[in-house]
N, C-alpha and C. Protein backbone atom coordinates (compact mmCIF):
# COMPACT_ATOMS: atom_id res chain seq x y z
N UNK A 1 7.25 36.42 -6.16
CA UNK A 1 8.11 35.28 -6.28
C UNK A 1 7.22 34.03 -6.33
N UNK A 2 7.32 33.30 -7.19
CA UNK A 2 6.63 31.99 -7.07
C UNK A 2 8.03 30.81 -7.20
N UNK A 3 7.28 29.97 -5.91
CA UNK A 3 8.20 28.89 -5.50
C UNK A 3 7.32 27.61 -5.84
N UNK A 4 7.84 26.72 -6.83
CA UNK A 4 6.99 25.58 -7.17
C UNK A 4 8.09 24.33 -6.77
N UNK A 5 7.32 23.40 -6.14
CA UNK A 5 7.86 21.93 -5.83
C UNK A 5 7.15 20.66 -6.80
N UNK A 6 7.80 20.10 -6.68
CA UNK A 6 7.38 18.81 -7.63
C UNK A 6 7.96 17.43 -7.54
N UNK A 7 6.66 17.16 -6.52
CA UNK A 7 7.22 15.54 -6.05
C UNK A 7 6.63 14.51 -7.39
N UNK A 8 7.58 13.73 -7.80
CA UNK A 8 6.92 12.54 -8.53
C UNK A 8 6.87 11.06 -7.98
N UNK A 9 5.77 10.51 -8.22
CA UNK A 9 5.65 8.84 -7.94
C UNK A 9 5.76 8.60 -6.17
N UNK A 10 4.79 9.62 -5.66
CA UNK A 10 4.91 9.80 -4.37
C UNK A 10 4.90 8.70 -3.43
N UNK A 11 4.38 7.49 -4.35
CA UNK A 11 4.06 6.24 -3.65
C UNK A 11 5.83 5.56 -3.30
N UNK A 12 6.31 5.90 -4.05
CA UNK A 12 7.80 5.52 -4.00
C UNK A 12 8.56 5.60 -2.70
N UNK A 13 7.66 6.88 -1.78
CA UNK A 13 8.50 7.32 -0.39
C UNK A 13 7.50 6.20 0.50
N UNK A 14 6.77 5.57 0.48
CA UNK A 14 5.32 5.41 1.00
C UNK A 14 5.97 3.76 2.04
N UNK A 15 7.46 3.77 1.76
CA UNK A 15 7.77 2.20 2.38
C UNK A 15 7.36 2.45 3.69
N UNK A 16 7.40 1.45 4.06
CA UNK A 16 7.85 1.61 5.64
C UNK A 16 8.85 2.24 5.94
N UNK A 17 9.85 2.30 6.13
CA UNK A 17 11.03 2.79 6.44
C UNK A 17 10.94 4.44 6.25
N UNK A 18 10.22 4.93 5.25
CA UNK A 18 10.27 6.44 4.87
C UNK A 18 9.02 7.11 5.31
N UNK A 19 7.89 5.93 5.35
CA UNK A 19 6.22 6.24 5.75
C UNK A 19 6.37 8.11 6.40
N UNK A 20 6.89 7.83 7.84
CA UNK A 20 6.84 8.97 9.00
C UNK A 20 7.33 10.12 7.66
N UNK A 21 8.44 10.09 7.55
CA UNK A 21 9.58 11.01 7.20
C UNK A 21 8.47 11.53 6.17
N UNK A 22 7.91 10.72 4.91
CA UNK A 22 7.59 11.25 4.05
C UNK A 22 6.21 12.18 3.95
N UNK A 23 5.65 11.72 5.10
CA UNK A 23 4.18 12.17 5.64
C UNK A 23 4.47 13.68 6.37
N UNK A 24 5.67 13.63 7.08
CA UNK A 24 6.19 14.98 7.77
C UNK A 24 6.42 16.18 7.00
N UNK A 25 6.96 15.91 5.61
CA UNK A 25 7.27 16.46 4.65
C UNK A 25 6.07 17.13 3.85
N UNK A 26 4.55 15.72 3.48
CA UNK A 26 3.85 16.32 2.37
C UNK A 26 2.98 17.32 3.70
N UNK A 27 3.12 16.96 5.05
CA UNK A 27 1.97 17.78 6.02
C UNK A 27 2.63 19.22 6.17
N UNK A 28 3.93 19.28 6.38
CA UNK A 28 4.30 20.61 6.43
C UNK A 28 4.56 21.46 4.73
N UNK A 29 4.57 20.68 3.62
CA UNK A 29 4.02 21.16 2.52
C UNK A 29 2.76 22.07 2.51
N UNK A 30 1.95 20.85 2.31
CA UNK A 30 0.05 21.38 2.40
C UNK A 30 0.21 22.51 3.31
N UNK A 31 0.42 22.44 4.44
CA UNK A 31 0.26 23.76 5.50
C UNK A 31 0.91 24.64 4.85
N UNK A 32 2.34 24.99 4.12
CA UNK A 32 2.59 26.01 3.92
C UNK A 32 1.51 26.59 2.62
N UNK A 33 1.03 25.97 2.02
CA UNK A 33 0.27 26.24 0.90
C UNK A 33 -0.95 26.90 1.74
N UNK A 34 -1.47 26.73 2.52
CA UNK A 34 -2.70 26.98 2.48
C UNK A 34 -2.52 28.37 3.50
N UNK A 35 -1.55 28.34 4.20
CA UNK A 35 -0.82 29.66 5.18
C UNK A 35 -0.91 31.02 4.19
N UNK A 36 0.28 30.20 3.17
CA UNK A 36 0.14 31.77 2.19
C UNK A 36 -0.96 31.95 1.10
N UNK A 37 -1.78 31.03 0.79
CA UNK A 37 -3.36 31.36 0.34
C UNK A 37 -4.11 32.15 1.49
N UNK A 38 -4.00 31.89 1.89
CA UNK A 38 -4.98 32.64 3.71
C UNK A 38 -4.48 33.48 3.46
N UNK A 39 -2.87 34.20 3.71
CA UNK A 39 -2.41 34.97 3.75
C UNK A 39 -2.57 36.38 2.62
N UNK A 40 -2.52 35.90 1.26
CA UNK A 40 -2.94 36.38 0.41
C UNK A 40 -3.92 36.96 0.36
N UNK A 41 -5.34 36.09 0.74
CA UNK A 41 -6.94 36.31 0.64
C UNK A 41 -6.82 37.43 1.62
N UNK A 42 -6.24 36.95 2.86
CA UNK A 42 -6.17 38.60 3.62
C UNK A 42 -6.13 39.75 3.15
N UNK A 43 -4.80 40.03 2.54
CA UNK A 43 -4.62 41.44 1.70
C UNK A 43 -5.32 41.50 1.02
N UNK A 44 -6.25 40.45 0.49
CA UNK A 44 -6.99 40.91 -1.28
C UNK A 44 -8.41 41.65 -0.62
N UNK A 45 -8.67 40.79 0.46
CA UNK A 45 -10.15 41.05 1.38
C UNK A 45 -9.93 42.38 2.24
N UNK A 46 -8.35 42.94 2.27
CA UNK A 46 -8.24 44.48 2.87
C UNK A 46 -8.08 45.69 1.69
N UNK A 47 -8.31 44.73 0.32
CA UNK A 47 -7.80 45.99 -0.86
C UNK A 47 -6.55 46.26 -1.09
N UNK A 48 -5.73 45.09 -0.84
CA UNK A 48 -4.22 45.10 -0.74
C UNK A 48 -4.13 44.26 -1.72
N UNK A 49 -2.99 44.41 -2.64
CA UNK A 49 -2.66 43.58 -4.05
C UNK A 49 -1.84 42.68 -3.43
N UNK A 50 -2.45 41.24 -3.96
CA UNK A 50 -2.42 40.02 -3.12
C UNK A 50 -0.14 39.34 -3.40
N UNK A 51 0.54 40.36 -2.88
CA UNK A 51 1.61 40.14 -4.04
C UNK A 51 2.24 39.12 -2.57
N UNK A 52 3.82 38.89 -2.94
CA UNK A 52 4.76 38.03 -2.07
C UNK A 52 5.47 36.69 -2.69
N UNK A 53 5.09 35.66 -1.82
CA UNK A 53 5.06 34.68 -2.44
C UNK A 53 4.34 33.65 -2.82
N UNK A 54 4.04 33.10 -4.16
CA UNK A 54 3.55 31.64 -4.52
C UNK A 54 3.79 30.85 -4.40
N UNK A 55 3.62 29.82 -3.59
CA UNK A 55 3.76 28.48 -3.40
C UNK A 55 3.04 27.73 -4.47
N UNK A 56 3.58 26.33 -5.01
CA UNK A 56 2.81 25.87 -5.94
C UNK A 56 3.04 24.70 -5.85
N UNK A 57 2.43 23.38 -5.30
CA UNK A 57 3.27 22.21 -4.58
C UNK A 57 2.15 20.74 -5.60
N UNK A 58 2.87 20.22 -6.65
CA UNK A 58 2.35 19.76 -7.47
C UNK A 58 2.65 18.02 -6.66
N UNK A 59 1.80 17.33 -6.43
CA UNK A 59 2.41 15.61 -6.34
C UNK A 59 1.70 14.61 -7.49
N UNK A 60 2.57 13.67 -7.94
CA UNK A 60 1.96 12.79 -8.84
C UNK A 60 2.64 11.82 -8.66
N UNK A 61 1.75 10.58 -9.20
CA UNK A 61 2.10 9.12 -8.96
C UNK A 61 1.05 8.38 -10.27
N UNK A 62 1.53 7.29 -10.36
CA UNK A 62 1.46 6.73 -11.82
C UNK A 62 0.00 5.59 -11.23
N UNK A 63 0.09 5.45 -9.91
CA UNK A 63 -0.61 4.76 -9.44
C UNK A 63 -1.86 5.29 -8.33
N UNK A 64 -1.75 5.02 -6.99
CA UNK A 64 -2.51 5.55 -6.04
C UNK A 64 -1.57 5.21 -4.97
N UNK A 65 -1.64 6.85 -4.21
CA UNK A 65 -0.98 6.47 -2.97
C UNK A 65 -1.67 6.65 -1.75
N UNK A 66 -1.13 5.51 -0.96
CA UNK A 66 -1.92 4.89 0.31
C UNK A 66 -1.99 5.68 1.40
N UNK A 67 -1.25 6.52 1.78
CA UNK A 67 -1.33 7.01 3.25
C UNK A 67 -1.26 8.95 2.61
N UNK A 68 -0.79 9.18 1.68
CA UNK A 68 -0.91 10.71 1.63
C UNK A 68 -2.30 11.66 0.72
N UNK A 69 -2.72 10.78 0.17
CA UNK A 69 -4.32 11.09 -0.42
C UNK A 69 -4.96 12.04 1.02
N UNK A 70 -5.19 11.97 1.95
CA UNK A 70 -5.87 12.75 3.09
C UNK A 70 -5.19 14.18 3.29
N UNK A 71 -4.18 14.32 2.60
CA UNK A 71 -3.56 15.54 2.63
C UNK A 71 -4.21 16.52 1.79
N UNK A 72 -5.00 16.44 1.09
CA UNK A 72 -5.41 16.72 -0.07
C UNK A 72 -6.93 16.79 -0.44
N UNK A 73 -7.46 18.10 -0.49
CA UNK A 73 -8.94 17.26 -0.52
C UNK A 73 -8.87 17.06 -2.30
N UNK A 74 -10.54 17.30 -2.38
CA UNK A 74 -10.98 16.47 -3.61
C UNK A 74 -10.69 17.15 -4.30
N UNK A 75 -11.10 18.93 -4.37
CA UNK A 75 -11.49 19.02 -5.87
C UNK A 75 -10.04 19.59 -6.16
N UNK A 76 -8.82 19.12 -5.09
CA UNK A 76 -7.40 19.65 -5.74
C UNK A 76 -6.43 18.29 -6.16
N UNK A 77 -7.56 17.15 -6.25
CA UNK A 77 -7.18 16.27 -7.23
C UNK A 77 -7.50 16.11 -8.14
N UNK A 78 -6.54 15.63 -9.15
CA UNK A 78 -6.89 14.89 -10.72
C UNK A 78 -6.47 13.78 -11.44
N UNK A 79 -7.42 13.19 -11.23
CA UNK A 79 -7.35 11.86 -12.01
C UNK A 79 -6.79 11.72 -13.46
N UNK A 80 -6.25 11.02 -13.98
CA UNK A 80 -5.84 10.92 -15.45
C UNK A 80 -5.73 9.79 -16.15
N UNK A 81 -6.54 9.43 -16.79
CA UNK A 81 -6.67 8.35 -17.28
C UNK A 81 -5.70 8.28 -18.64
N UNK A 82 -4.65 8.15 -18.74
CA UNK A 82 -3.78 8.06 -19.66
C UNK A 82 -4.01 6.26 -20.94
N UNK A 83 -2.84 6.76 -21.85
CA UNK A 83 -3.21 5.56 -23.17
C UNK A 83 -1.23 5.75 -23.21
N UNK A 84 -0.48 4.88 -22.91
CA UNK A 84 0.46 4.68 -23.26
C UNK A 84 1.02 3.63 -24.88
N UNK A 85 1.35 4.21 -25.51
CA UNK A 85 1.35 3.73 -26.76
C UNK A 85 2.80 2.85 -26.83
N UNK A 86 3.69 2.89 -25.86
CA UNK A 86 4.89 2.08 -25.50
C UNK A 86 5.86 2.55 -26.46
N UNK A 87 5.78 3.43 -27.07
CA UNK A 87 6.59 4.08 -27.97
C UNK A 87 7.83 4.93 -27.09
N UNK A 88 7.10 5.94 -25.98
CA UNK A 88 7.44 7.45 -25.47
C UNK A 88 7.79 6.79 -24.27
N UNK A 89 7.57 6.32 -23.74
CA UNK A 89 8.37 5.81 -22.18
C UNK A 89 7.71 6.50 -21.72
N UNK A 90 6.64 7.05 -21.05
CA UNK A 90 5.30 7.41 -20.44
C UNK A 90 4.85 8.49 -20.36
N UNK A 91 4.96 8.82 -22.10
CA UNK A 91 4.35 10.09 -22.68
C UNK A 91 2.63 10.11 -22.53
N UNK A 92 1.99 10.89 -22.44
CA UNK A 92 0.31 10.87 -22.07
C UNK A 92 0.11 11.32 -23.55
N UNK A 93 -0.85 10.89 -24.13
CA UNK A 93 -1.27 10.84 -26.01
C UNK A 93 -2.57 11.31 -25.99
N UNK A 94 -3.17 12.47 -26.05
CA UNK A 94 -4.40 13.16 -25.85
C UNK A 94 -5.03 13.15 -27.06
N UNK A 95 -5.91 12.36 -28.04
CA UNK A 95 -6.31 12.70 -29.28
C UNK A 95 -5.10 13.46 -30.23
N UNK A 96 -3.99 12.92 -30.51
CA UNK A 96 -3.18 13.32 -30.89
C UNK A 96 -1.90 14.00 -30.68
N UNK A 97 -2.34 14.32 -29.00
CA UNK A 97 -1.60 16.05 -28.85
C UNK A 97 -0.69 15.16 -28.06
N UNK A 98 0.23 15.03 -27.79
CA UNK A 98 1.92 14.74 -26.80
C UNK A 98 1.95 15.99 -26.14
């Protein structure tokens, strides 16, 4: 079973008012991700086919966000330097490709 989440414009929860709430949310995220990776690597490291469930917990923001970046290390971020052509309402334009 794979279970995928998909927060967008994470900076959006980032007020004051939501700060706690939204930080409670991406910390017990990350933990479940990395529970059933562990979990997985277990069976694979006993010769057990790594099966169950996938977690797959994607966040993006158009900008940079202030307090949930530490959730996250580095190399499971990605930067994107996008070219908005004001045409697409914030289509990303890769050497041609949409």
């Amino acid at each position: 079973m794979v279970l995928l989440c998909f927060i967008d414009k994470i900076s959006s929860y980032e007020t004051a008012v939501r700060r706690d709430g939204t930080e409670f949310v991406i910390r017990v995220l990350t933990e479940l991700v990395k529970e059933l990776n562990d979990r997985s690597k277990k069976r694979q490291d006993r010769g057990e086919e790594a099966n169950g469930v996938v977690f797959k917990l994607l966040v993006t923001d158009p900008g940079y966000s202030i307090q949930l970046e530490e959730y996250f290390h580095e190399e499971e971020k990605l930067k994107v330097d996008e070219w908005i052509d004001g045409q697409r309402n914030g289509v990303v334009n890769f050497g041609g490709l949409v």
